[in-house]
PDB file of N, CA and C in Angstrom:
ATOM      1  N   UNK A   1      -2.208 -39.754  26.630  1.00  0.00           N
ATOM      2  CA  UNK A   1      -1.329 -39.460  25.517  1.00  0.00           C
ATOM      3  C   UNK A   1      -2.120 -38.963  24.304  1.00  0.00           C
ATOM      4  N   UNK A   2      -3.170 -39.571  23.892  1.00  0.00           N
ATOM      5  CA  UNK A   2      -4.079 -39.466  22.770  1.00  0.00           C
ATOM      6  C   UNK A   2      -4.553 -38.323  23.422  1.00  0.00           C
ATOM      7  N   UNK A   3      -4.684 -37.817  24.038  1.00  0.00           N
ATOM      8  CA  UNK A   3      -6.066 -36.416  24.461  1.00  0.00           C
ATOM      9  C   UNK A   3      -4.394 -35.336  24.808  1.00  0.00           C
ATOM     10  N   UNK A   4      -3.552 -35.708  25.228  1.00  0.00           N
ATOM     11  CA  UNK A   4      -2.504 -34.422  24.625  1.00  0.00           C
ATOM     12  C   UNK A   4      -2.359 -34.221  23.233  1.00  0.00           C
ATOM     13  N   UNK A   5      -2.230 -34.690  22.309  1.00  0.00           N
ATOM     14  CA  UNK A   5      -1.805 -34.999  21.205  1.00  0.00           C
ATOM     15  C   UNK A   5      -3.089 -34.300  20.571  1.00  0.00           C
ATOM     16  N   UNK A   6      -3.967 -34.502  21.336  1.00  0.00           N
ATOM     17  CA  UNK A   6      -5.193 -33.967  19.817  1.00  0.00           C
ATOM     18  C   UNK A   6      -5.520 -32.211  20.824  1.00  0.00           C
ATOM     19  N   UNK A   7      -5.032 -31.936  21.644  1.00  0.00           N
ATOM     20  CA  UNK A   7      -4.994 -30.851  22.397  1.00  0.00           C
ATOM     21  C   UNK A   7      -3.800 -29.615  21.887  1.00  0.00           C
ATOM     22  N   UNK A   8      -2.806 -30.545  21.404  1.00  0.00           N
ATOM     23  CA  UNK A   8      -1.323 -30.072  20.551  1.00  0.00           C
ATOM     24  C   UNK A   8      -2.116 -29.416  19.352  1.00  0.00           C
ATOM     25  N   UNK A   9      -2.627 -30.943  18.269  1.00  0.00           N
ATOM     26  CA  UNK A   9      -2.936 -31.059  17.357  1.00  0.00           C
ATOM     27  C   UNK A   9      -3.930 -29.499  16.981  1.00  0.00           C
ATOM     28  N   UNK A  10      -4.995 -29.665  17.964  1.00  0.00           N
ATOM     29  CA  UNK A  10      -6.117 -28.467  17.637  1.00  0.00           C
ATOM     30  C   UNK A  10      -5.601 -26.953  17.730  1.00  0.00           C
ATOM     31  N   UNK A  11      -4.426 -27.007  19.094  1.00  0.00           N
ATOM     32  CA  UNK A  11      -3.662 -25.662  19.039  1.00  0.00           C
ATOM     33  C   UNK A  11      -2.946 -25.181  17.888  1.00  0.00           C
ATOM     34  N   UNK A  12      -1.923 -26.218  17.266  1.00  0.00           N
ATOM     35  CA  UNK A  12      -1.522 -26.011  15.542  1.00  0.00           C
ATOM     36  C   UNK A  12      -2.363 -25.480  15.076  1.00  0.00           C
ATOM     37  N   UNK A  13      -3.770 -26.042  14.980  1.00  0.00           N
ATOM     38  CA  UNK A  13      -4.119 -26.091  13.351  1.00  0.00           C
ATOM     39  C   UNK A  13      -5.151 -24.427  13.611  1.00  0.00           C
ATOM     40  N   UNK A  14      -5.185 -23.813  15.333  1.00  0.00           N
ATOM     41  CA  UNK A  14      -5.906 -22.797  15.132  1.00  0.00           C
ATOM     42  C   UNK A  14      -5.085 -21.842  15.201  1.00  0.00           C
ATOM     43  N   UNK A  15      -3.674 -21.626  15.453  1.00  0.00           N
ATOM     44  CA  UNK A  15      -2.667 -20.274  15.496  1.00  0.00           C
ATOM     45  C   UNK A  15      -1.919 -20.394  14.073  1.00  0.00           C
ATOM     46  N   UNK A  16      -2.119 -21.499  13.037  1.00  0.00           N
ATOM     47  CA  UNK A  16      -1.179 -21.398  11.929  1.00  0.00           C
ATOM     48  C   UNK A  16      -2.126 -20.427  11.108  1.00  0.00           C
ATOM     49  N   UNK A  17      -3.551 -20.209  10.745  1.00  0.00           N
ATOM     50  CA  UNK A  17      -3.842 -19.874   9.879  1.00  0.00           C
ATOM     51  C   UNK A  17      -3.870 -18.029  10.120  1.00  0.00           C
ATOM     52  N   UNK A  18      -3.544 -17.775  11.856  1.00  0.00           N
ATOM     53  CA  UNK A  18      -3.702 -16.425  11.926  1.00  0.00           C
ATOM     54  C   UNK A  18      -2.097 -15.715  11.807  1.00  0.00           C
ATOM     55  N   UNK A  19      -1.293 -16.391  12.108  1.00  0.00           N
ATOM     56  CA  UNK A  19       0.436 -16.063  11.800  1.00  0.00           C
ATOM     57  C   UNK A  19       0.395 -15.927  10.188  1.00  0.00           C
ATOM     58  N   UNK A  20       0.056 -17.100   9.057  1.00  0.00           N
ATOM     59  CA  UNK A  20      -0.067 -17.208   7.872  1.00  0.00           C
ATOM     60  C   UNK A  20      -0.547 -15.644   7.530  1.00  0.00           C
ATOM     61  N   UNK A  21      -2.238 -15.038   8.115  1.00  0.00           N
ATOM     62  CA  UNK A  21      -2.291 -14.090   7.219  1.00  0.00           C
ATOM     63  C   UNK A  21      -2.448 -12.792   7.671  1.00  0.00           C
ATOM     64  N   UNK A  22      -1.165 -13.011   8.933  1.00  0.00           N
ATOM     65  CA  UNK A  22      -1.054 -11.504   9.373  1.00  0.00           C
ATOM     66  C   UNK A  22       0.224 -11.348   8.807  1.00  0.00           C
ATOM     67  N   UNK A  23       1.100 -12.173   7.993  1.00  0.00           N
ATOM     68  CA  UNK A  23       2.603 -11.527   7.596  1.00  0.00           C
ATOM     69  C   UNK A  23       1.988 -10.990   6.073  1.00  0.00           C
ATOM     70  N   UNK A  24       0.701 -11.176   5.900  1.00  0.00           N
ATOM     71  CA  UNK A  24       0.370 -10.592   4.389  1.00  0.00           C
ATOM     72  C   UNK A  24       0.006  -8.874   4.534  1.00  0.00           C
ATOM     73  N   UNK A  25      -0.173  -8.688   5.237  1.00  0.00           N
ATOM     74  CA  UNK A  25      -0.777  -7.357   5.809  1.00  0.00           C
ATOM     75  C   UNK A  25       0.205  -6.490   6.249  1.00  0.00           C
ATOM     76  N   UNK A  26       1.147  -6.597   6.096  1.00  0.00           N
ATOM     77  CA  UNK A  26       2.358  -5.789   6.593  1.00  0.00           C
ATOM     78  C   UNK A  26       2.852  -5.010   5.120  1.00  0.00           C
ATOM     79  N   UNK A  27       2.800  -5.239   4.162  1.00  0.00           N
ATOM     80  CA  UNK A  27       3.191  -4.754   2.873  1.00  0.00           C
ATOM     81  C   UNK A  27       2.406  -3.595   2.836  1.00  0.00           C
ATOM     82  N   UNK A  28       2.571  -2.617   1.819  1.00  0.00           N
ATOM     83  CA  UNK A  28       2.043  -1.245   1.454  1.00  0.00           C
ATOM     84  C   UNK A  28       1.393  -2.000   0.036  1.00  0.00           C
ATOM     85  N   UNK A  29       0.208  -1.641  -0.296  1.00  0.00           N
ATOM     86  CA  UNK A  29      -0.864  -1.815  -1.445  1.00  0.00           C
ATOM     87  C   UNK A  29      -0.981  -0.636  -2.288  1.00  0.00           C
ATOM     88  N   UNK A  30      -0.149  -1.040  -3.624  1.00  0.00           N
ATOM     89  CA  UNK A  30      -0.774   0.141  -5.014  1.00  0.00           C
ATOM     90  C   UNK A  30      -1.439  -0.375  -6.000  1.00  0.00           C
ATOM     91  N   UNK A  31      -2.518   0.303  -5.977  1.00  0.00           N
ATOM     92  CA  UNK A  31      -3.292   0.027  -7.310  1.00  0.00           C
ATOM     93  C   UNK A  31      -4.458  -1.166  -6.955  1.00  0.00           C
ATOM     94  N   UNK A  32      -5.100  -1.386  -7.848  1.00  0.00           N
ATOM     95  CA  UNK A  32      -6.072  -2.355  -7.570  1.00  0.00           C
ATOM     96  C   UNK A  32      -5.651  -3.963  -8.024  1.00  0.00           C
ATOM     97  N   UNK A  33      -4.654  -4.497  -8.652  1.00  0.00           N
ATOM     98  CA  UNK A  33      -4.076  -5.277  -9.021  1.00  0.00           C
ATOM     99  C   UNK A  33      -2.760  -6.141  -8.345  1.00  0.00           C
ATOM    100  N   UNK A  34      -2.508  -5.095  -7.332  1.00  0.00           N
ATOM    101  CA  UNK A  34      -1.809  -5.847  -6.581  1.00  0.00           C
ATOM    102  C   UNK A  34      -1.587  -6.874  -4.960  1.00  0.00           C
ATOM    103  N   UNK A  35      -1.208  -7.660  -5.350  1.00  0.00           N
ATOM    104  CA  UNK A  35      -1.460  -8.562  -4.533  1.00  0.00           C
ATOM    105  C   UNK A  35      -2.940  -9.243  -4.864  1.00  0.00           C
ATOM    106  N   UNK A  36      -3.502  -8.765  -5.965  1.00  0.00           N
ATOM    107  CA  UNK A  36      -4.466  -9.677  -6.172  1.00  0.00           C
ATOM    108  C   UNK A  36      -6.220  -9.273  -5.886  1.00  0.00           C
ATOM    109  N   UNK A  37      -6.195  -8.203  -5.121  1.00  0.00           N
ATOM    110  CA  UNK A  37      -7.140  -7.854  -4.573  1.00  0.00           C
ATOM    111  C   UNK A  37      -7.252  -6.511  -3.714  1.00  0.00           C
ATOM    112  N   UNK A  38      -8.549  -6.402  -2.914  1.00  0.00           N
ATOM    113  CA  UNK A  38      -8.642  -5.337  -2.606  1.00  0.00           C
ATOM    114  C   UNK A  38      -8.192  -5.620  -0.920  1.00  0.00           C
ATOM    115  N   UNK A  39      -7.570  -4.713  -0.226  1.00  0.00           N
ATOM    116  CA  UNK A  39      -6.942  -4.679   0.906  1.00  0.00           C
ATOM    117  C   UNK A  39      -8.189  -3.903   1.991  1.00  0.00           C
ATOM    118  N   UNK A  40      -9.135  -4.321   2.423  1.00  0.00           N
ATOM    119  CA  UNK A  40     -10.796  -3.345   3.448  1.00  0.00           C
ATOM    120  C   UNK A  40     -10.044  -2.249   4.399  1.00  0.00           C
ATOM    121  N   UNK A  41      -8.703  -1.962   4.460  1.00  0.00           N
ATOM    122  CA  UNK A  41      -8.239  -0.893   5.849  1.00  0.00           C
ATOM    123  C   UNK A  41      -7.563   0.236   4.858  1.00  0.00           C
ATOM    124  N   UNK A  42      -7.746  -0.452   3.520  1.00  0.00           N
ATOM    125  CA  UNK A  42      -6.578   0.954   2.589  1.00  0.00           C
ATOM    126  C   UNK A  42      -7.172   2.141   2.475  1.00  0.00           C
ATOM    127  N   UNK A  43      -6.139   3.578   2.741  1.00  0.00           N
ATOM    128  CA  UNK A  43      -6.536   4.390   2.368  1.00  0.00           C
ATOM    129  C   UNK A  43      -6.646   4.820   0.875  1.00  0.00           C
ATOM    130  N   UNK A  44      -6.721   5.678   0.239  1.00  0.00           N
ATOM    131  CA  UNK A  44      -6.419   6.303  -1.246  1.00  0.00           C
ATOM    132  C   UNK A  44      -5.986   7.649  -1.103  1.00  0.00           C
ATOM    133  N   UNK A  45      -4.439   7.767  -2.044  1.00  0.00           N
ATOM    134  CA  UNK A  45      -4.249   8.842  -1.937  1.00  0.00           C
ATOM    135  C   UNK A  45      -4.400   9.519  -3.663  1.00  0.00           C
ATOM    136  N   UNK A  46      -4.961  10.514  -3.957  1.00  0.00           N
ATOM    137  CA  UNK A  46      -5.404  10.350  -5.389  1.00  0.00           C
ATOM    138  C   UNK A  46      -4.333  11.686  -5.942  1.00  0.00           C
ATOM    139  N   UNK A  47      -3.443  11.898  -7.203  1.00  0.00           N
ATOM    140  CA  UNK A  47      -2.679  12.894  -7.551  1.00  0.00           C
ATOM    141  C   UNK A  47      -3.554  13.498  -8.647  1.00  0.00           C
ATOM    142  N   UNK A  48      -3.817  14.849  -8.069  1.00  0.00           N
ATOM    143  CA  UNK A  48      -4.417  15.665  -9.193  1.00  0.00           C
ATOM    144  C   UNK A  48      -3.557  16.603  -9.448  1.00  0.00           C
ATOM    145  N   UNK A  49      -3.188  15.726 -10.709  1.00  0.00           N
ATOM    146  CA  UNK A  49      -2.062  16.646 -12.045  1.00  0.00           C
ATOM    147  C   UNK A  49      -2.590  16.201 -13.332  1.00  0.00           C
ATOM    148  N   UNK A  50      -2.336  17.530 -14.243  1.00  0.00           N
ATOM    149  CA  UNK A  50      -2.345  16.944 -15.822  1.00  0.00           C
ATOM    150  C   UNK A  50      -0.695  16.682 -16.428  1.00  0.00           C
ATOM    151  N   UNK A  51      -0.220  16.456 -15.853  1.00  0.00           N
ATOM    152  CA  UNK A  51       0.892  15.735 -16.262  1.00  0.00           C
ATOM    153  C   UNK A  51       1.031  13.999 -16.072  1.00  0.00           C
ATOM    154  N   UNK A  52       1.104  13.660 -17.167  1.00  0.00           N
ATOM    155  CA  UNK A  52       0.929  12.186 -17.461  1.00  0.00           C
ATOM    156  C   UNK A  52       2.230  11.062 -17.430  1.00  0.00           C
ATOM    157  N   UNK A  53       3.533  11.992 -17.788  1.00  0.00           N
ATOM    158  CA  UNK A  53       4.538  11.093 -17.963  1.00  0.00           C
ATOM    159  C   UNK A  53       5.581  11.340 -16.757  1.00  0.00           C
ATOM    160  N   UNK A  54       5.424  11.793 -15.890  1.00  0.00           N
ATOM    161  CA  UNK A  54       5.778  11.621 -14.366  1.00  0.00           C
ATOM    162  C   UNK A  54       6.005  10.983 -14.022  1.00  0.00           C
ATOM    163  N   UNK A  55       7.313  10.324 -13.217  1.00  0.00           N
ATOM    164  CA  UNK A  55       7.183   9.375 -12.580  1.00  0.00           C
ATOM    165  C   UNK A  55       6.992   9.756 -11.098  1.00  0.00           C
ATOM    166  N   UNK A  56       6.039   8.421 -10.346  1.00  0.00           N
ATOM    167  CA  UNK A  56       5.851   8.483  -8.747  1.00  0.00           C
ATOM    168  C   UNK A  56       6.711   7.382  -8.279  1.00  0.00           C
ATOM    169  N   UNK A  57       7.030   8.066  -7.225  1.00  0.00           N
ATOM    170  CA  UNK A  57       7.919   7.051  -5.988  1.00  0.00           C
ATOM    171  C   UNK A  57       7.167   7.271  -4.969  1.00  0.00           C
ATOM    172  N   UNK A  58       7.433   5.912  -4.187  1.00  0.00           N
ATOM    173  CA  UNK A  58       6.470   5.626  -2.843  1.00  0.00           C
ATOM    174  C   UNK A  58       7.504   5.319  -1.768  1.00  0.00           C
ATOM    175  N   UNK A  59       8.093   5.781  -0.659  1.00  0.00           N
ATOM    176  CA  UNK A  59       9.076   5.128  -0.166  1.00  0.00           C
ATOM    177  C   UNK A  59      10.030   4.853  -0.823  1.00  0.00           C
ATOM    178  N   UNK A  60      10.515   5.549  -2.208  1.00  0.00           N
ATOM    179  CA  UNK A  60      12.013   5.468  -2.655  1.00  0.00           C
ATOM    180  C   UNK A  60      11.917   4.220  -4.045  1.00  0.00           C
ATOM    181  N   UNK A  61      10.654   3.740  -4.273  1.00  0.00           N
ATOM    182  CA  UNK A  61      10.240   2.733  -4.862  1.00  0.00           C
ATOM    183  C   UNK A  61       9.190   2.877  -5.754  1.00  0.00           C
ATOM    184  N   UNK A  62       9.893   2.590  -7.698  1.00  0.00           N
ATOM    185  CA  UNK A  62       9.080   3.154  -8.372  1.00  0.00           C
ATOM    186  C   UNK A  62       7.147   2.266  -8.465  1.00  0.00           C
ATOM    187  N   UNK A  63       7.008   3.354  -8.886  1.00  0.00           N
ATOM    188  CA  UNK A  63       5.534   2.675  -8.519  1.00  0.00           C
ATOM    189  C   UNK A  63       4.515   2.828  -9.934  1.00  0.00           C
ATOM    190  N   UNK A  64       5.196   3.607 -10.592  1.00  0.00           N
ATOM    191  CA  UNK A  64       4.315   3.934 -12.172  1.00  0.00           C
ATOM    192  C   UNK A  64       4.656   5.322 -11.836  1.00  0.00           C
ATOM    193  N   UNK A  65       3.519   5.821 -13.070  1.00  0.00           N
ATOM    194  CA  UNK A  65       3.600   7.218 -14.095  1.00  0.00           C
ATOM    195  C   UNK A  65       2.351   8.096 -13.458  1.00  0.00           C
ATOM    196  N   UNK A  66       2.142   9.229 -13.230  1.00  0.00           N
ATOM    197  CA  UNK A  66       1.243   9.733 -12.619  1.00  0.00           C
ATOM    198  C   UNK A  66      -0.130   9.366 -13.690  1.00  0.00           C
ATOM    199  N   UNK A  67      -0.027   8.986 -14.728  1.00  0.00           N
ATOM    200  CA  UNK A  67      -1.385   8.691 -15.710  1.00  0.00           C
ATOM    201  C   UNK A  67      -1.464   7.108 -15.163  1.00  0.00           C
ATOM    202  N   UNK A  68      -0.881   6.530 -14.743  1.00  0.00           N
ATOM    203  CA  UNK A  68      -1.230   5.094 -14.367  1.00  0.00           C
ATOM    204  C   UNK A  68      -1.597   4.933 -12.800  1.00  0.00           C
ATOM    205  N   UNK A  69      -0.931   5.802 -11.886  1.00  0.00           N
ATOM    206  CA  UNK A  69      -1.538   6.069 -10.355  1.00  0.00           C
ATOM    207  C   UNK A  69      -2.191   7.399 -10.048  1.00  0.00           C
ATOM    208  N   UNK A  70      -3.069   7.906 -11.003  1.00  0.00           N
ATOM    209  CA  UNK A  70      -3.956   8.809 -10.179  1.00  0.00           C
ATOM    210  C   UNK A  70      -4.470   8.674  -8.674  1.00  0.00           C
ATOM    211  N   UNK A  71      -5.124   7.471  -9.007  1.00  0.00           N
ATOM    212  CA  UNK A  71      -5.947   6.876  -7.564  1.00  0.00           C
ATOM    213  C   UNK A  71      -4.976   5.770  -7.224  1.00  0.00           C
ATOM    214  N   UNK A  72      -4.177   5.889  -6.083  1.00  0.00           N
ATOM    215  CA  UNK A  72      -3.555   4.703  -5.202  1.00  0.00           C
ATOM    216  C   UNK A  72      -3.894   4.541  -3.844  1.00  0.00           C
ATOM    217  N   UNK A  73      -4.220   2.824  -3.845  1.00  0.00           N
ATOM    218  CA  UNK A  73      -4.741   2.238  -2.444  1.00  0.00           C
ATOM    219  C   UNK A  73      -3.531   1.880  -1.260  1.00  0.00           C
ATOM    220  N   UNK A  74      -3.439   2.415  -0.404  1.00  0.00           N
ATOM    221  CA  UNK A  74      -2.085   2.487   0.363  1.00  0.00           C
ATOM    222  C   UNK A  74      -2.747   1.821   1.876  1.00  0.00           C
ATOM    223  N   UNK A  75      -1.904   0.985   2.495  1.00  0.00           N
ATOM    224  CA  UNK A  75      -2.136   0.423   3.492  1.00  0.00           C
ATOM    225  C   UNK A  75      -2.124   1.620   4.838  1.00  0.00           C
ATOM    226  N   UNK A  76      -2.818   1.979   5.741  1.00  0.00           N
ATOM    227  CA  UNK A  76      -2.401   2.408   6.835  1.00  0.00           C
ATOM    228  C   UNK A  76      -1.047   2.819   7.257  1.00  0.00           C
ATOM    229  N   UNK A  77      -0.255   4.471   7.410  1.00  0.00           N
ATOM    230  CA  UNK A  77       0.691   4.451   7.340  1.00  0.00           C
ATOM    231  C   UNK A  77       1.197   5.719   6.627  1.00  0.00           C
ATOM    232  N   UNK A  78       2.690   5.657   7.239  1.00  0.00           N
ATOM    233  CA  UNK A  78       3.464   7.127   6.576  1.00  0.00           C
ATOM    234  C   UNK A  78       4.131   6.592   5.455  1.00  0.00           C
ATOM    235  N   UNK A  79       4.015   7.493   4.795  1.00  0.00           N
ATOM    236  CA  UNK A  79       4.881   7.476   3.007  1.00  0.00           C
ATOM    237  C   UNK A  79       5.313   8.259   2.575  1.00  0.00           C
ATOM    238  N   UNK A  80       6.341   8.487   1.939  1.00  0.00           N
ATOM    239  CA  UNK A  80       7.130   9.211   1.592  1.00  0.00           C
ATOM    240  C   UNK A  80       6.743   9.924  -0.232  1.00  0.00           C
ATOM    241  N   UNK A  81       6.192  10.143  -0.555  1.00  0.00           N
ATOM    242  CA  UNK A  81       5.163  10.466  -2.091  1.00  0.00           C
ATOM    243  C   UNK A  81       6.372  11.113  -2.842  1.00  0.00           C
ATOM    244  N   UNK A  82       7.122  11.144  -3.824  1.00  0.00           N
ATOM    245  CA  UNK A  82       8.177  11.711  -4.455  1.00  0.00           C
ATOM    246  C   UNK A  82       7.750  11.564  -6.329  1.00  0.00           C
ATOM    247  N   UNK A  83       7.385  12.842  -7.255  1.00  0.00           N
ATOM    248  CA  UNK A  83       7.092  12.777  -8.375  1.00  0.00           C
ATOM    249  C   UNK A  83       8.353  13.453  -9.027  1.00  0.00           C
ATOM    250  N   UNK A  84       8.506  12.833 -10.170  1.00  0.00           N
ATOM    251  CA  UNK A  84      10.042  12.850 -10.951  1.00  0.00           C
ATOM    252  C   UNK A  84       9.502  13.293 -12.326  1.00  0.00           C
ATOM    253  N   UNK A  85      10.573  14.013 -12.508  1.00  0.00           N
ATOM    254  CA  UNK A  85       9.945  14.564 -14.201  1.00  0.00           C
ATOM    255  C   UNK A  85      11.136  14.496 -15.141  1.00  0.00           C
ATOM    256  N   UNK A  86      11.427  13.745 -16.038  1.00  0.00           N
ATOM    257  CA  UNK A  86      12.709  14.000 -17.050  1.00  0.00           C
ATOM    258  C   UNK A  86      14.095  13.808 -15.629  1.00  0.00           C
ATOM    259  N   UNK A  87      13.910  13.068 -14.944  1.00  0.00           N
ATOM    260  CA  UNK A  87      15.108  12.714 -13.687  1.00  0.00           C
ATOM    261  C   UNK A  87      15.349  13.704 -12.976  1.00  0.00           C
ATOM    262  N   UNK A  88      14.514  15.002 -12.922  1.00  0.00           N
ATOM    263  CA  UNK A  88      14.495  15.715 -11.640  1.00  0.00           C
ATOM    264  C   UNK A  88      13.470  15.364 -10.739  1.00  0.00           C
ATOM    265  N   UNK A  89      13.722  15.476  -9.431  1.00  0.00           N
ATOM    266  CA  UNK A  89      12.497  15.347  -8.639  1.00  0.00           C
ATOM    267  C   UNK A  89      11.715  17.350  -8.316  1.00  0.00           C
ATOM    268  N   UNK A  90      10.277  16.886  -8.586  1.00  0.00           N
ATOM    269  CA  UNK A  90       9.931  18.021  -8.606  1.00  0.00           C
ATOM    270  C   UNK A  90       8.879  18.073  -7.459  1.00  0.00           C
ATOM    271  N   UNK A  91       8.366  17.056  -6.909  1.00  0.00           N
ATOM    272  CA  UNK A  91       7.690  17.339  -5.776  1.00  0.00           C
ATOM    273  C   UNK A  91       7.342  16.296  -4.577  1.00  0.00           C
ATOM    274  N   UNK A  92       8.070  16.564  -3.843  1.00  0.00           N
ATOM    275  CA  UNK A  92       8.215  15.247  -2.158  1.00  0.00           C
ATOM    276  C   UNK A  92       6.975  15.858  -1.415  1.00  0.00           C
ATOM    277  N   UNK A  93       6.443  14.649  -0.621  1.00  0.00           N
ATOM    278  CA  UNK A  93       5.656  14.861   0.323  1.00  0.00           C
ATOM    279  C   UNK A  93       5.743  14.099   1.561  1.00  0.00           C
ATOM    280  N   UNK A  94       5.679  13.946   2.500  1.00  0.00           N
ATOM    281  CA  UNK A  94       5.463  13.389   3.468  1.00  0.00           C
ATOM    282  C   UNK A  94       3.845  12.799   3.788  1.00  0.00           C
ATOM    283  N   UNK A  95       3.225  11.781   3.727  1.00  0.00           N
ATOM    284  CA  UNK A  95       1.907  11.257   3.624  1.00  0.00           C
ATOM    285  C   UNK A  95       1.761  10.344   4.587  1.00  0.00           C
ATOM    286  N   UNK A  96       0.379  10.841   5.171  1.00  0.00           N
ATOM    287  CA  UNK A  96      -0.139   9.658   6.447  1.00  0.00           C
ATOM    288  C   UNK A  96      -1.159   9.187   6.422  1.00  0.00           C
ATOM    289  N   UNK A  97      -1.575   8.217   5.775  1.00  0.00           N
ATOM    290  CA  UNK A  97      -2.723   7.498   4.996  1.00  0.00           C
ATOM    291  C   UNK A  97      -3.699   7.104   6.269  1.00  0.00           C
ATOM    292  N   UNK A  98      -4.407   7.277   6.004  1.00  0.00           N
ATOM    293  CA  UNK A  98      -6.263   7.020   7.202  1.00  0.00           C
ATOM    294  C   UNK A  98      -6.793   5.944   6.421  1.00  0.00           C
ATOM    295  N   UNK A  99      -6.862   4.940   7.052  1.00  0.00           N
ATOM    296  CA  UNK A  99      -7.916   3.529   6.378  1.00  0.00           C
ATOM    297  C   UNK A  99      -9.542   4.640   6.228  1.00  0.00           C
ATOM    298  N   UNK A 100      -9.833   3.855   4.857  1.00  0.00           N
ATOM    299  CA  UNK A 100     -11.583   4.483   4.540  1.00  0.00           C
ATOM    300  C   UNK A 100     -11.099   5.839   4.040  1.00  0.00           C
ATOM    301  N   UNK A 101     -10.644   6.540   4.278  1.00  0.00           N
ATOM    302  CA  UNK A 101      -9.886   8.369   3.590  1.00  0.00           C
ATOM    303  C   UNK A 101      -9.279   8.857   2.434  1.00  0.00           C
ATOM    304  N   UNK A 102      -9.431   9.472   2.054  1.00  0.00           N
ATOM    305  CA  UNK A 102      -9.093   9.824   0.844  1.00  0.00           C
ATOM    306  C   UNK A 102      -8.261  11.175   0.631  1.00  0.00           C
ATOM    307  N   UNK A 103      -7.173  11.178   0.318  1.00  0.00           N
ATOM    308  CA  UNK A 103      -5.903  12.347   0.684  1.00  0.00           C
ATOM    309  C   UNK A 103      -5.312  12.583  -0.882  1.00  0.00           C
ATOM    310  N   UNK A 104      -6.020  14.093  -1.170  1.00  0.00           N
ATOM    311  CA  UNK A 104      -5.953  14.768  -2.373  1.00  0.00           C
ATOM    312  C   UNK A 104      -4.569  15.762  -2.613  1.00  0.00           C
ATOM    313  N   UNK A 105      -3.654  14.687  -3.709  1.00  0.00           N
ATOM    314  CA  UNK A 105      -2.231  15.704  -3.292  1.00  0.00           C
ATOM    315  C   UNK A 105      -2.334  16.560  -4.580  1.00  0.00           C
ATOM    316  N   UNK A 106      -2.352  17.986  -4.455  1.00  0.00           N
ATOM    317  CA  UNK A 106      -1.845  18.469  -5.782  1.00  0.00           C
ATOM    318  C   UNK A 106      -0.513  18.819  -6.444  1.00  0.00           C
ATOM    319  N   UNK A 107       0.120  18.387  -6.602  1.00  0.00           N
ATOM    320  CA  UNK A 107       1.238  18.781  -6.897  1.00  0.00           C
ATOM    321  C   UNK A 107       1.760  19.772  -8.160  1.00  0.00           C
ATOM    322  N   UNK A 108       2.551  20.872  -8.164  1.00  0.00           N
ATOM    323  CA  UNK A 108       2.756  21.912  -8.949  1.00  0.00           C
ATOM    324  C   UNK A 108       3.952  21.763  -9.585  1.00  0.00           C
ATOM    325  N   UNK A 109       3.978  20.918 -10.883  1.00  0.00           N
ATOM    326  CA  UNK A 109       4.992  20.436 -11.650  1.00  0.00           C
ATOM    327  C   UNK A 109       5.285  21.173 -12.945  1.00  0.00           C
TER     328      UNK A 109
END
């Protein structure tokens, strides 16, 4: 009974901590501040514009001002990149982020 129990016991305590921090890794990562830290598989996708008061959408979801996300750290993965100007949208992309890569959008606003 005692040698099931600590056989139970050891199986718990070694599959809880890998369930725990694989549901953290499923989210998309912007910026260096979120979630706290740096994410080692993110790509960067960097917007080279001189337009500052832009807004960016990521998947339909505001994300800041093109002067506040030049450089964004994005998890592995397709994204939808959408920049807004005065409530028009002026330039969509379709984006497929490479962990370690760096994906230079220019956009003509």
């Amino acid at each position: 009974m005692k040698k099931g129990l600590l056989v139970l016991t050891f199986a718990l305590m070694t599959l809880a901590p890998v369930s725990a921090s694989a549901a953290i890794f499923y989210r998309p990562y912007w910026g260096p501040a979120y979630y706290g830290g740096y994410y080692p598989y993110a790509g960067q996708v960097k917007l080279d514009t001189k337009v500052k008061n832009a807004e960016v959408f990521i998947d339909g979801a505001f994300a800041g001002t093109t002067h506040d996300n030049r450089t964004m750290h994005l998890r592995p993965g397709t994204y939808n990149v959408e920049i807004r100007e005065l409530g028009a949208t002026k330039f969509v992309e379709r984006v497929y982020v490479v962990p370690g890569k760096t994906l230079h959008l220019h956009p003509t606003l």
